[in-house]
Protein backbone atom coordinates (compact mmCIF):
# COMPACT_ATOMS: atom_id res chain seq x y z
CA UNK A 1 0.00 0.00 0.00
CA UNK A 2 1.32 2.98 -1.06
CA UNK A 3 0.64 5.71 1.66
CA UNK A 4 2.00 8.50 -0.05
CA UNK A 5 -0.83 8.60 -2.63
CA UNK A 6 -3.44 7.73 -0.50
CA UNK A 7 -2.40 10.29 2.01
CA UNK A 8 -0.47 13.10 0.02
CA UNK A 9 1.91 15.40 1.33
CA UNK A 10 2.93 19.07 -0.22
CA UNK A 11 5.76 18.40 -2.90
CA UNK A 12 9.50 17.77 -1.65
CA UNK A 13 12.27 20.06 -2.90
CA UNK A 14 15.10 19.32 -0.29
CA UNK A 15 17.12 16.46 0.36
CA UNK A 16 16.13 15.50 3.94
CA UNK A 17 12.44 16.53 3.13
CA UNK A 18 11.44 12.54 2.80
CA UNK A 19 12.96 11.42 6.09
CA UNK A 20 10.25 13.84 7.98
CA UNK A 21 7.61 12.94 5.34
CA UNK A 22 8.82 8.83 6.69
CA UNK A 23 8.42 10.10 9.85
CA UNK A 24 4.99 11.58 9.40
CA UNK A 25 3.75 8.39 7.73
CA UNK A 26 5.12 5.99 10.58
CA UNK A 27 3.65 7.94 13.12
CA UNK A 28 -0.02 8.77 12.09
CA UNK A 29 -0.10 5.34 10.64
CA UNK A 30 0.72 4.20 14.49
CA UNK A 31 -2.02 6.59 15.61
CA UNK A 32 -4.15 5.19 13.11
CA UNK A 33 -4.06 2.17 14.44
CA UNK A 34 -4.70 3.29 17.78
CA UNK A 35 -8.01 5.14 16.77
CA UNK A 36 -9.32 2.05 15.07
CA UNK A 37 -8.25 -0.23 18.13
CA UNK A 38 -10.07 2.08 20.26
CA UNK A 39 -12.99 2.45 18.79
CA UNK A 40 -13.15 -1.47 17.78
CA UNK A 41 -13.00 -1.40 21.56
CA UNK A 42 -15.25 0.92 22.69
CA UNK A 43 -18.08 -0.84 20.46
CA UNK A 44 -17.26 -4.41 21.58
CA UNK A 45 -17.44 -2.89 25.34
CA UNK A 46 -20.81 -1.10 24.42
CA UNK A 47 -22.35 -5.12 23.46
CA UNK A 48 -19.84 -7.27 26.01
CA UNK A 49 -21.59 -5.12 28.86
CA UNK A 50 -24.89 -3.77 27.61
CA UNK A 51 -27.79 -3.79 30.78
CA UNK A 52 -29.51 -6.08 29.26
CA UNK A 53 -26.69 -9.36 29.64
CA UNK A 54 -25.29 -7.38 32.92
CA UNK A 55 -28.29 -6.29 34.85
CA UNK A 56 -26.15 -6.29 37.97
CA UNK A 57 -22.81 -4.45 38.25
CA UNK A 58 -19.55 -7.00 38.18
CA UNK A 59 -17.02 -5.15 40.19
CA UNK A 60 -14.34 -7.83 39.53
CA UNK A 61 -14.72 -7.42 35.80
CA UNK A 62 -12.65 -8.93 33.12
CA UNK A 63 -9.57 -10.67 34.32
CA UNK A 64 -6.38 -10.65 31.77
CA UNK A 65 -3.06 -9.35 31.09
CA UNK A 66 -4.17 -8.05 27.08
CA UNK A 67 -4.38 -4.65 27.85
CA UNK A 68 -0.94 -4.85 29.82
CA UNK A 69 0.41 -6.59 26.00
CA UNK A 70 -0.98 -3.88 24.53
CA UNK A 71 0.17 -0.68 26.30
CA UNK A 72 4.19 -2.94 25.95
CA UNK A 73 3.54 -2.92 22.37
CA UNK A 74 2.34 0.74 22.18
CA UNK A 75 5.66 1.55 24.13
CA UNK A 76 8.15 -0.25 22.14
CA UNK A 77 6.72 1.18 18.76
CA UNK A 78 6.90 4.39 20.27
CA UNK A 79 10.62 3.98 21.37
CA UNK A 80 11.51 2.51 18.04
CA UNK A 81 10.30 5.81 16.05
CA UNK A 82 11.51 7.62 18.71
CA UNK A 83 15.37 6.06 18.89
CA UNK A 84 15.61 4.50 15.30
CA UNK A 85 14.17 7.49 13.43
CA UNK A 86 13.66 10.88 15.07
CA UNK A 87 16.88 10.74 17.19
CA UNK A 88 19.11 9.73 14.36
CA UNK A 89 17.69 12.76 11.96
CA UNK A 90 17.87 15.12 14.55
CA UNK A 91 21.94 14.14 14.97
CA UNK A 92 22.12 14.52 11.12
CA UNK A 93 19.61 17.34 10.41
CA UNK A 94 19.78 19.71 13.51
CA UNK A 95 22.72 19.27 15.62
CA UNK A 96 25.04 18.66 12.78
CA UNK A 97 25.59 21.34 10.13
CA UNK A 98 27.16 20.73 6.14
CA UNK A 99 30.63 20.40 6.00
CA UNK A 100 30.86 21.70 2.53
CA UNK A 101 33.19 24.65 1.28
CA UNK A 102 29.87 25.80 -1.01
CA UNK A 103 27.57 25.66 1.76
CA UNK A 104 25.71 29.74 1.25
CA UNK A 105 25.11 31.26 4.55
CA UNK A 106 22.03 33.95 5.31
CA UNK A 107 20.77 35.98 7.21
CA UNK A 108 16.92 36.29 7.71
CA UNK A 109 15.70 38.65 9.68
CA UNK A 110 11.81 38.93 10.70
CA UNK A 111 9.98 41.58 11.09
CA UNK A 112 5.77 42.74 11.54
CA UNK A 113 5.26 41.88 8.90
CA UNK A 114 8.54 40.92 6.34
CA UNK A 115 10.99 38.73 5.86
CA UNK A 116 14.80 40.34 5.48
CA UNK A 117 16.93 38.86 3.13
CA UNK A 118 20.94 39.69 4.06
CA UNK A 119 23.02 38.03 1.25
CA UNK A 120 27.47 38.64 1.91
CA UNK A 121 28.62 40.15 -1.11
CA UNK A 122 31.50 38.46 -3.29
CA UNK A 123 34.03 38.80 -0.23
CA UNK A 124 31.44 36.17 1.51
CA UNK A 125 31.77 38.66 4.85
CA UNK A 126 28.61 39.69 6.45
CA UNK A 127 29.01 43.72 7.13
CA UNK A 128 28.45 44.87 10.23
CA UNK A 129 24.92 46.11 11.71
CA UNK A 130 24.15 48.33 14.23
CA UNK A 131 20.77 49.72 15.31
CA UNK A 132 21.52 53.30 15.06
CA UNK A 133 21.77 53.02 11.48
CA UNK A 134 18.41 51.34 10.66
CA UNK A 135 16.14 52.87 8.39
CA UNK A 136 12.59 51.13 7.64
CA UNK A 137 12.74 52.63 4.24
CA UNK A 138 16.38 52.98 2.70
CA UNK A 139 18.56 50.43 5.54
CA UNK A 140 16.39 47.61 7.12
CA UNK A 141 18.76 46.28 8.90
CA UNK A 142 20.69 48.86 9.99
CA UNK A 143 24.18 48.02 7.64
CA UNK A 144 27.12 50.27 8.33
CA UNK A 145 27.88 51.95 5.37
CA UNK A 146 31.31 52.37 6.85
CA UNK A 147 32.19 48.30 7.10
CA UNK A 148 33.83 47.65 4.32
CA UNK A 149 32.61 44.10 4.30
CA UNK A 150 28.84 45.58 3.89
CA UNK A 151 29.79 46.94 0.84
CA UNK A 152 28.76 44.84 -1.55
CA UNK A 153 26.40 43.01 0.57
CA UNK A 154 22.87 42.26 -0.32
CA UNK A 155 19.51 42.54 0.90
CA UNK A 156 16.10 41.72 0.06
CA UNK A 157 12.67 41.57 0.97
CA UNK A 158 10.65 38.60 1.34
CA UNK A 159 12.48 37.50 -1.94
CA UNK A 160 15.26 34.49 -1.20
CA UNK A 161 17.10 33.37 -3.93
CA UNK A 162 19.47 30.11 -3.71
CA UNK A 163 21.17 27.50 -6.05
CA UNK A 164 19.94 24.09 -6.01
CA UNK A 165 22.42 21.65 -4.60
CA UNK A 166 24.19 23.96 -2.18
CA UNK A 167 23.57 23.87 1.13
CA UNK A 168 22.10 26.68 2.93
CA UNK A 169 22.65 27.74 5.87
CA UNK A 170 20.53 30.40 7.39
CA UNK A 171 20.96 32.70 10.56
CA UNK A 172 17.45 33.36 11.81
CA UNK A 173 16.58 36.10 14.16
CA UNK A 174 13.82 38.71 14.79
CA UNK A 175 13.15 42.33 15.67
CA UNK A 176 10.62 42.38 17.29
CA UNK A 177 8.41 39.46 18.39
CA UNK A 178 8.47 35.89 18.11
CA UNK A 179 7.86 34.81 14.71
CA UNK A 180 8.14 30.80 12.74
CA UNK A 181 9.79 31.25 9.44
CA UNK A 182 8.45 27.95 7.40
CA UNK A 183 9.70 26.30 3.94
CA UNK A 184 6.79 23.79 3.76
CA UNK A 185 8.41 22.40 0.55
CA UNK A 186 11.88 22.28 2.19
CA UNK A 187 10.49 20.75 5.18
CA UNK A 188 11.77 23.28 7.27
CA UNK A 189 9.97 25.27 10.11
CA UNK A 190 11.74 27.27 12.92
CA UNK A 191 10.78 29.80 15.28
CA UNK A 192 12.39 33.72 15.00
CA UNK A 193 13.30 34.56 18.71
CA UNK A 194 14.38 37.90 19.28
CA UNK A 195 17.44 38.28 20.86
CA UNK A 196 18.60 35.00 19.54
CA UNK A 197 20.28 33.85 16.10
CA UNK A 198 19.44 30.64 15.35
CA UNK A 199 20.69 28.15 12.43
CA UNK A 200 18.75 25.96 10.14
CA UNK A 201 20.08 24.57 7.00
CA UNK A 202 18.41 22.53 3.81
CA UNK A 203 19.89 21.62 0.91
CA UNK A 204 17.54 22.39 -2.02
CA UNK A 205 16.65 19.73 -4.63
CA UNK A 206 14.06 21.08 -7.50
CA UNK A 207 14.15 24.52 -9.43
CA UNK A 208 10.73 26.65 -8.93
CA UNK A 209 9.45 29.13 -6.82
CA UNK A 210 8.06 28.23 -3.34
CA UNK A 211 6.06 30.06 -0.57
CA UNK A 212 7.45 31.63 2.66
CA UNK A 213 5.02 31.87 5.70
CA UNK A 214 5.13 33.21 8.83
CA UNK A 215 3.77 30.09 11.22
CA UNK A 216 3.57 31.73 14.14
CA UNK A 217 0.46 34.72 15.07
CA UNK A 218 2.51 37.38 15.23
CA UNK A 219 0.31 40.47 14.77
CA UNK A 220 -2.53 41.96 13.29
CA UNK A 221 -0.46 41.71 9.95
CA UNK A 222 -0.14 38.25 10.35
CA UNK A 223 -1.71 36.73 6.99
CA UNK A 224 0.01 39.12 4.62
CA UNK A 225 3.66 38.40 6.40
CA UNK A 226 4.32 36.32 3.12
CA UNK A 227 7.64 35.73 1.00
CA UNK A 228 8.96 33.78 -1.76
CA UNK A 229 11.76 31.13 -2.14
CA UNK A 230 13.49 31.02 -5.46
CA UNK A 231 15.45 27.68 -6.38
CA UNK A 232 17.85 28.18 -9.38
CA UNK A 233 20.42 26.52 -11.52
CA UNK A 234 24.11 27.28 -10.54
CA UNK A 235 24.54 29.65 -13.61
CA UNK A 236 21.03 31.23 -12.76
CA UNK A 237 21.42 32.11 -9.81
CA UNK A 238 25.57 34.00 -10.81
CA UNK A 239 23.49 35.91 -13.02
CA UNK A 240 20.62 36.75 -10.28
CA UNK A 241 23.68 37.41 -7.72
CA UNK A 242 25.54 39.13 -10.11
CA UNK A 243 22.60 41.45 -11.05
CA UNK A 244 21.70 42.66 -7.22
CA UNK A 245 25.74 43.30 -6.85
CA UNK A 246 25.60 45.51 -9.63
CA UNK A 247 22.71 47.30 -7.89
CA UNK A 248 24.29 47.84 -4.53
CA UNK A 249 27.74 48.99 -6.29
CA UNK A 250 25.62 51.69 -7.65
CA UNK A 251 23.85 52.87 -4.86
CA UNK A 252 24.77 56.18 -3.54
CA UNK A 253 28.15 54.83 -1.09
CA UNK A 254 25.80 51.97 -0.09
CA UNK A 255 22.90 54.35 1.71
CA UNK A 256 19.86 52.20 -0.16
CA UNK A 257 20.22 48.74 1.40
CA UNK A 258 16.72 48.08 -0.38
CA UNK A 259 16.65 45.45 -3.05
């Protein structure tokens, strides 16, 4: 039986995308299981002990060690997902990061109610930020336009553009409140903490263009807190890269950080 037609998930574009999907399917196929054993149960205890054969209450009940079997097996499937699957992706997926020299690092910054984009220019050094230079409008996320690192940096909003076959690694924070930056396609979903910079990485597998939502109530702007995620080819994406560094080279000594 082939559960992933039956029970369809949103398309996979990253390479550890079907170990969660396996993960999903193990687990609500367990719980399955469990609803239909229950409510096999329930009915058989509804006719075992209707009033009619059990006019008088039996306080001993039904003597047997089933149930006990049961609640074992329930236990050791559970342990087996838990310490043969979700354990051993975490160690891979979470705790361990790609040890590639291509691996692209980001920087996405939330905000009510946008996604910031901060791309290191061709010297692959983020420039230095400081909150007395933001600017909503012209410098987002407050770049200092005297870092010679931020100098050719890049920054978008709620537009992310990446190669496909690179790992990326992004740096997730907030400004403001907590928000849940999610890549439904990429399988990945992570909470924006202010204060906090935290790293999630996927490594993208199919071309397209694929939604960016905010998971996470976060305002009354909530539902329009939406951005994009483009997935190019290699040479693409140069050309994309190359096109936005041309743009902040020509930007009045680096003052319009908006892309």
């Amino acid at each position: 039986m082939d559960f992933t037609k039956i029970f369809p998930l949103p398309p996979v574009a990253s390479a550890h995308g079907h170990e969660v999907d396996l993960l999903i399917y193990l687990i609500h196929l367990l719980m399955f299981v469990l609803f239909i054993g229950w409510a096999v149960y329930f009915i058989y205890v509804l006719y075992r002990f209707r009033q009619t054969k059990n006019p008088r209450a039996d306080y001993h009940g039904l003597q047997g060690h089933t149930a006990s079997y049961v609640e074992v097996a329930v236990a050791v499937i559970e342990a087996i997902l838990l310490v043969g699957f979700s354990i051993p992706f975490w160690a891979k997926q979470v705790n361990a990061f790609p040890n590639r020299t291509d691996v692209l690092e980001l920087r996405v910054v939330a905000e009510q109610f946008a996604w910031n984009i901060h791309y290191p220019g061709a010297d692959g050094k983020f420039g230095k930020t400081d909150v007395k230079f933001f600017d909503k409008q012209a410098n987002p996320l407050g770049l200092d336009s005297t870092d010679p690192s931020s100098k050719d940096d890049i920054v978008t909003i709620n537009q992310m553009h990446v190669p496909i076959g690179r790992p990326v690694l992004i740096h997730l924070s907030s400004k403001d409140v907590i928000h849940s930056f999610s890549l439904n396609a990429m399988r990945v979903k992570q909470d924006a903490v202010p204060g906090m910079s935290i790293p999630v990485w996927f490594t993208p597998t199919r071309t397209g263009q694929y939604d960016i939502a905010c998971a996470q109530l976060c305002g009354i702007g909530h539902y329009r807190m939406k951005g994009y995620l483009t997935v190019h080819s290699q040479s693409e994406y140069e050309t994309w890269f190359n096109e936005q560094a041309a743009q902040s080279a020509s930007s009045d000594e680096g003052d319009d950080f908006w892309n």
